[in-house]
N, C-alpha and C. Protein backbone atom coordinates (compact mmCIF):
# COMPACT_ATOMS: atom_id res chain seq x y z
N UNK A 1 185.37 132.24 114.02
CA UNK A 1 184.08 132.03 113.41
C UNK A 1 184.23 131.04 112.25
N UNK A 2 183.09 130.31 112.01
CA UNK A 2 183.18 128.82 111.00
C UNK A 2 182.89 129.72 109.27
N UNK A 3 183.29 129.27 108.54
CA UNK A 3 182.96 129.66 107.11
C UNK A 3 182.04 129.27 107.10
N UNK A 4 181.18 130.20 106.22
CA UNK A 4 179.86 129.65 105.67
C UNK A 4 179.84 129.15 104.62
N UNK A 5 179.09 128.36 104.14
CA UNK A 5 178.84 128.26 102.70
C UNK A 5 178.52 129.60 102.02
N UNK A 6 178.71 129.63 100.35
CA UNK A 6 178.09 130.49 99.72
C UNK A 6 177.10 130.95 99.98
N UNK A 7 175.83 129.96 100.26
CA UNK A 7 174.61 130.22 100.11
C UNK A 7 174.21 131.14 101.41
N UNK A 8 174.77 130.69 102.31
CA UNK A 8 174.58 130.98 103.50
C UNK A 8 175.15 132.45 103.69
N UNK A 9 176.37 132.23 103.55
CA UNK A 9 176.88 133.69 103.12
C UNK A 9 176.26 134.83 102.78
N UNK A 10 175.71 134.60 101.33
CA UNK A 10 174.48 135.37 100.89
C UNK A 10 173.79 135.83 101.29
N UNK A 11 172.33 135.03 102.16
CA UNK A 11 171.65 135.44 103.16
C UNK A 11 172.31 135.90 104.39
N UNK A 12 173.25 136.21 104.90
CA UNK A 12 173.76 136.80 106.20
C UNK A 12 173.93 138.14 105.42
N UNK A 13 174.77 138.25 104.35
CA UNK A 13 175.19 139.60 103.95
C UNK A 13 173.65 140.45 103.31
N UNK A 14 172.85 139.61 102.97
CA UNK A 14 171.67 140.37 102.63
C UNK A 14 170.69 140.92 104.35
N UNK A 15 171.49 140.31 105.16
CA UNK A 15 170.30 140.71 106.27
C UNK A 15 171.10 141.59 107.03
N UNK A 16 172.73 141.64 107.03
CA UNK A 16 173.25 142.35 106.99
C UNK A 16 173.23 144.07 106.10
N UNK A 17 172.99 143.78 105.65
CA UNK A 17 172.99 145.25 104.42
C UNK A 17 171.62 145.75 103.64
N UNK A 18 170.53 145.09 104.80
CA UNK A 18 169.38 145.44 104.34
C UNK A 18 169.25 147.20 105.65
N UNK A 19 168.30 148.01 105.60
CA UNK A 19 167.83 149.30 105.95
C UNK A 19 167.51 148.74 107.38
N UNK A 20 167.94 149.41 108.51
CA UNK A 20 168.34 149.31 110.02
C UNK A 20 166.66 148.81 110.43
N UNK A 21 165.87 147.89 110.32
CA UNK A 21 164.63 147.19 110.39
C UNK A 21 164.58 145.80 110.68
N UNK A 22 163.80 145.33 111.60
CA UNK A 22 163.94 144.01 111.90
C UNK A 22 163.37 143.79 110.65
N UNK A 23 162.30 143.27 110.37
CA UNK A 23 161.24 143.37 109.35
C UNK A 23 161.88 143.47 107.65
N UNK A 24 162.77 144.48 107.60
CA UNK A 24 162.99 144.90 106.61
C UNK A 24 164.30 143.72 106.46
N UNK A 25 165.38 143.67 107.39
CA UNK A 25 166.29 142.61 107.21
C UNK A 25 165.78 141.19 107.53
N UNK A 26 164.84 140.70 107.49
CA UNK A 26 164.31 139.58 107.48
C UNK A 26 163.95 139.28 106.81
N UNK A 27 162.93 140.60 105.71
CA UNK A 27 162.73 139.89 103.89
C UNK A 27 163.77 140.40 103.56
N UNK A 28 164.97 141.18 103.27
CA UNK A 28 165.61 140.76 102.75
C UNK A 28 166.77 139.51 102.51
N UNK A 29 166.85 138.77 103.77
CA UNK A 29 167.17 137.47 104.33
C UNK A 29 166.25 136.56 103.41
N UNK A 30 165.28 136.23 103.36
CA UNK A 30 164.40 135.33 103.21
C UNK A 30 164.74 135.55 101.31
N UNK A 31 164.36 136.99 101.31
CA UNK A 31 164.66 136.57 99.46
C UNK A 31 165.85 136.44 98.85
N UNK A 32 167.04 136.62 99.42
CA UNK A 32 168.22 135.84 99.33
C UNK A 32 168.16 134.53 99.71
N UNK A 33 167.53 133.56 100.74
CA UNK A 33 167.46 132.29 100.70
C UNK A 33 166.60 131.63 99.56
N UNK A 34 166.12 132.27 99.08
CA UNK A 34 164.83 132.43 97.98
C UNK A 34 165.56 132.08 96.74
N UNK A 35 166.76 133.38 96.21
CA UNK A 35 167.31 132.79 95.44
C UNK A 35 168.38 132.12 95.34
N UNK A 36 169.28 131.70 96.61
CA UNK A 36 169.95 130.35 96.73
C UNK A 36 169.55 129.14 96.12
N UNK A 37 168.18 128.79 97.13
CA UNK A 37 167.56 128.10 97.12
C UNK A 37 166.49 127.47 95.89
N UNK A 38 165.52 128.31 95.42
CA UNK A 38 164.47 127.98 94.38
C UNK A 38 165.04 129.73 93.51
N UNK A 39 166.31 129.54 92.64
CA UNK A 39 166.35 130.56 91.90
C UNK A 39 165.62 130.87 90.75
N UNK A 40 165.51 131.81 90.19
CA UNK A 40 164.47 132.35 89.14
C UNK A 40 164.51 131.43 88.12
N UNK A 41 163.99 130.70 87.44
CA UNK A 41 163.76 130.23 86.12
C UNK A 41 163.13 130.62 84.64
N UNK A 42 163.51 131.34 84.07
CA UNK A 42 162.88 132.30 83.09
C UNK A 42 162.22 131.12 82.03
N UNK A 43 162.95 130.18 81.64
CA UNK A 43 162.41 129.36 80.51
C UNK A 43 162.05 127.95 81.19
N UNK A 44 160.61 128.00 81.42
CA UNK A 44 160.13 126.58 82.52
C UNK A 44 159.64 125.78 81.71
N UNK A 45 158.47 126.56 80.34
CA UNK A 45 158.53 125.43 79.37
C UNK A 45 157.45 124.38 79.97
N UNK A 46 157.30 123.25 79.40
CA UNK A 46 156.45 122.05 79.77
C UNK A 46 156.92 121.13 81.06
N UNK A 47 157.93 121.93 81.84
CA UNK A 47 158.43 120.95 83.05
C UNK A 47 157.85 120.86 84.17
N UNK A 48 156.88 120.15 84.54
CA UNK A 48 156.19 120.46 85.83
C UNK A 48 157.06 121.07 86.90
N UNK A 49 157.98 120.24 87.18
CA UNK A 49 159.33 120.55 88.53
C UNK A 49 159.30 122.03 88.67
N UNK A 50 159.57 122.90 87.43
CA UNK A 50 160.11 123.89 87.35
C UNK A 50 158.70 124.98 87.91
N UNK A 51 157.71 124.30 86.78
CA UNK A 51 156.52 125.44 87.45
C UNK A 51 156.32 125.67 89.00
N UNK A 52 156.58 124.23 89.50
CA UNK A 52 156.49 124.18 90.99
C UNK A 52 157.35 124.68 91.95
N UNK A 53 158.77 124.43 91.61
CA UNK A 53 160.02 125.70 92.19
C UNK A 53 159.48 127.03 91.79
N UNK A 54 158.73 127.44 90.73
CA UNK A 54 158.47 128.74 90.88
C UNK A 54 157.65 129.21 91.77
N UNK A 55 156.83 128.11 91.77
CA UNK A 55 155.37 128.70 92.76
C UNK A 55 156.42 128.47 94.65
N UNK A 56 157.09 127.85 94.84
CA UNK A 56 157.40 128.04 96.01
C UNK A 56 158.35 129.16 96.06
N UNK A 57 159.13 129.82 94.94
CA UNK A 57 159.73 130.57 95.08
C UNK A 57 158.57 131.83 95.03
N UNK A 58 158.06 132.00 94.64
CA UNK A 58 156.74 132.66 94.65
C UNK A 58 156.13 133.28 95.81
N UNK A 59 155.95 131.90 96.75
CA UNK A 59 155.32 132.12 98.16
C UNK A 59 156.78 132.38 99.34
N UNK A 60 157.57 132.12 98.74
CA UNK A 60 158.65 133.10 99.82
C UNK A 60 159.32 134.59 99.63
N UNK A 61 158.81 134.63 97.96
CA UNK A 61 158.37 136.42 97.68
C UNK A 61 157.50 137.04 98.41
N UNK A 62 156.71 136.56 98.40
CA UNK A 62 155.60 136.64 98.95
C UNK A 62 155.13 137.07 100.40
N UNK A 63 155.83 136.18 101.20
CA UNK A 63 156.11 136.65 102.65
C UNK A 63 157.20 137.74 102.44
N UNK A 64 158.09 137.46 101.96
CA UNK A 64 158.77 138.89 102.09
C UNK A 64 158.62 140.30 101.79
N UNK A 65 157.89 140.12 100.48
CA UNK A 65 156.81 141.30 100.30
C UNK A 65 155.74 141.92 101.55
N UNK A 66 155.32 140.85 102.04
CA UNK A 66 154.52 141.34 103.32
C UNK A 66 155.16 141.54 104.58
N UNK A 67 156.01 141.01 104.51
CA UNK A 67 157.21 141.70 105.88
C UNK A 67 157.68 143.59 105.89
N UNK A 68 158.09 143.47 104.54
CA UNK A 68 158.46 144.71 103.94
C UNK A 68 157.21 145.53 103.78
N UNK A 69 156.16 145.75 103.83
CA UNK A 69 154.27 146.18 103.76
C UNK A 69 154.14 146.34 104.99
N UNK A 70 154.49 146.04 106.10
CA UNK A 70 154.36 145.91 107.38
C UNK A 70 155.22 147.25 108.31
């Protein structure tokens, strides 16, 4: 088997070690690519960029929240 990257890594072991659920290991997949990807930013401040990584990190909470509701 090929190494993964970190990131990738991450999301396998989160969909891995999420509760025996398609659904349920799929947001937890997704919000590990979530924070690979567009991680949390606590101090965004006047930076547009940043408000906007939040809001997409936002909307892939988002679906995952509703996967997990489901």
């Amino acid at each position: 088997m090929t190494d993964l990257s970190p990131a990738a890594q991450a999301v396998m072991d989160a969909y891995w070690q999420a509760p025996l659920s398609n659904k349920a290991s799929v947001a937890a997949a997704l919000r590990a690519a979530a924070d690979q990807v567009v991680p949390e930013e606590l101090l965004k401040g006047s930076d547009p960029d940043a408000w906007l990584r939040d809001e997409i990190r936002q909307q892939l909470l988002a679906i995952a929240d509703e996967l997990e509701g489901q």
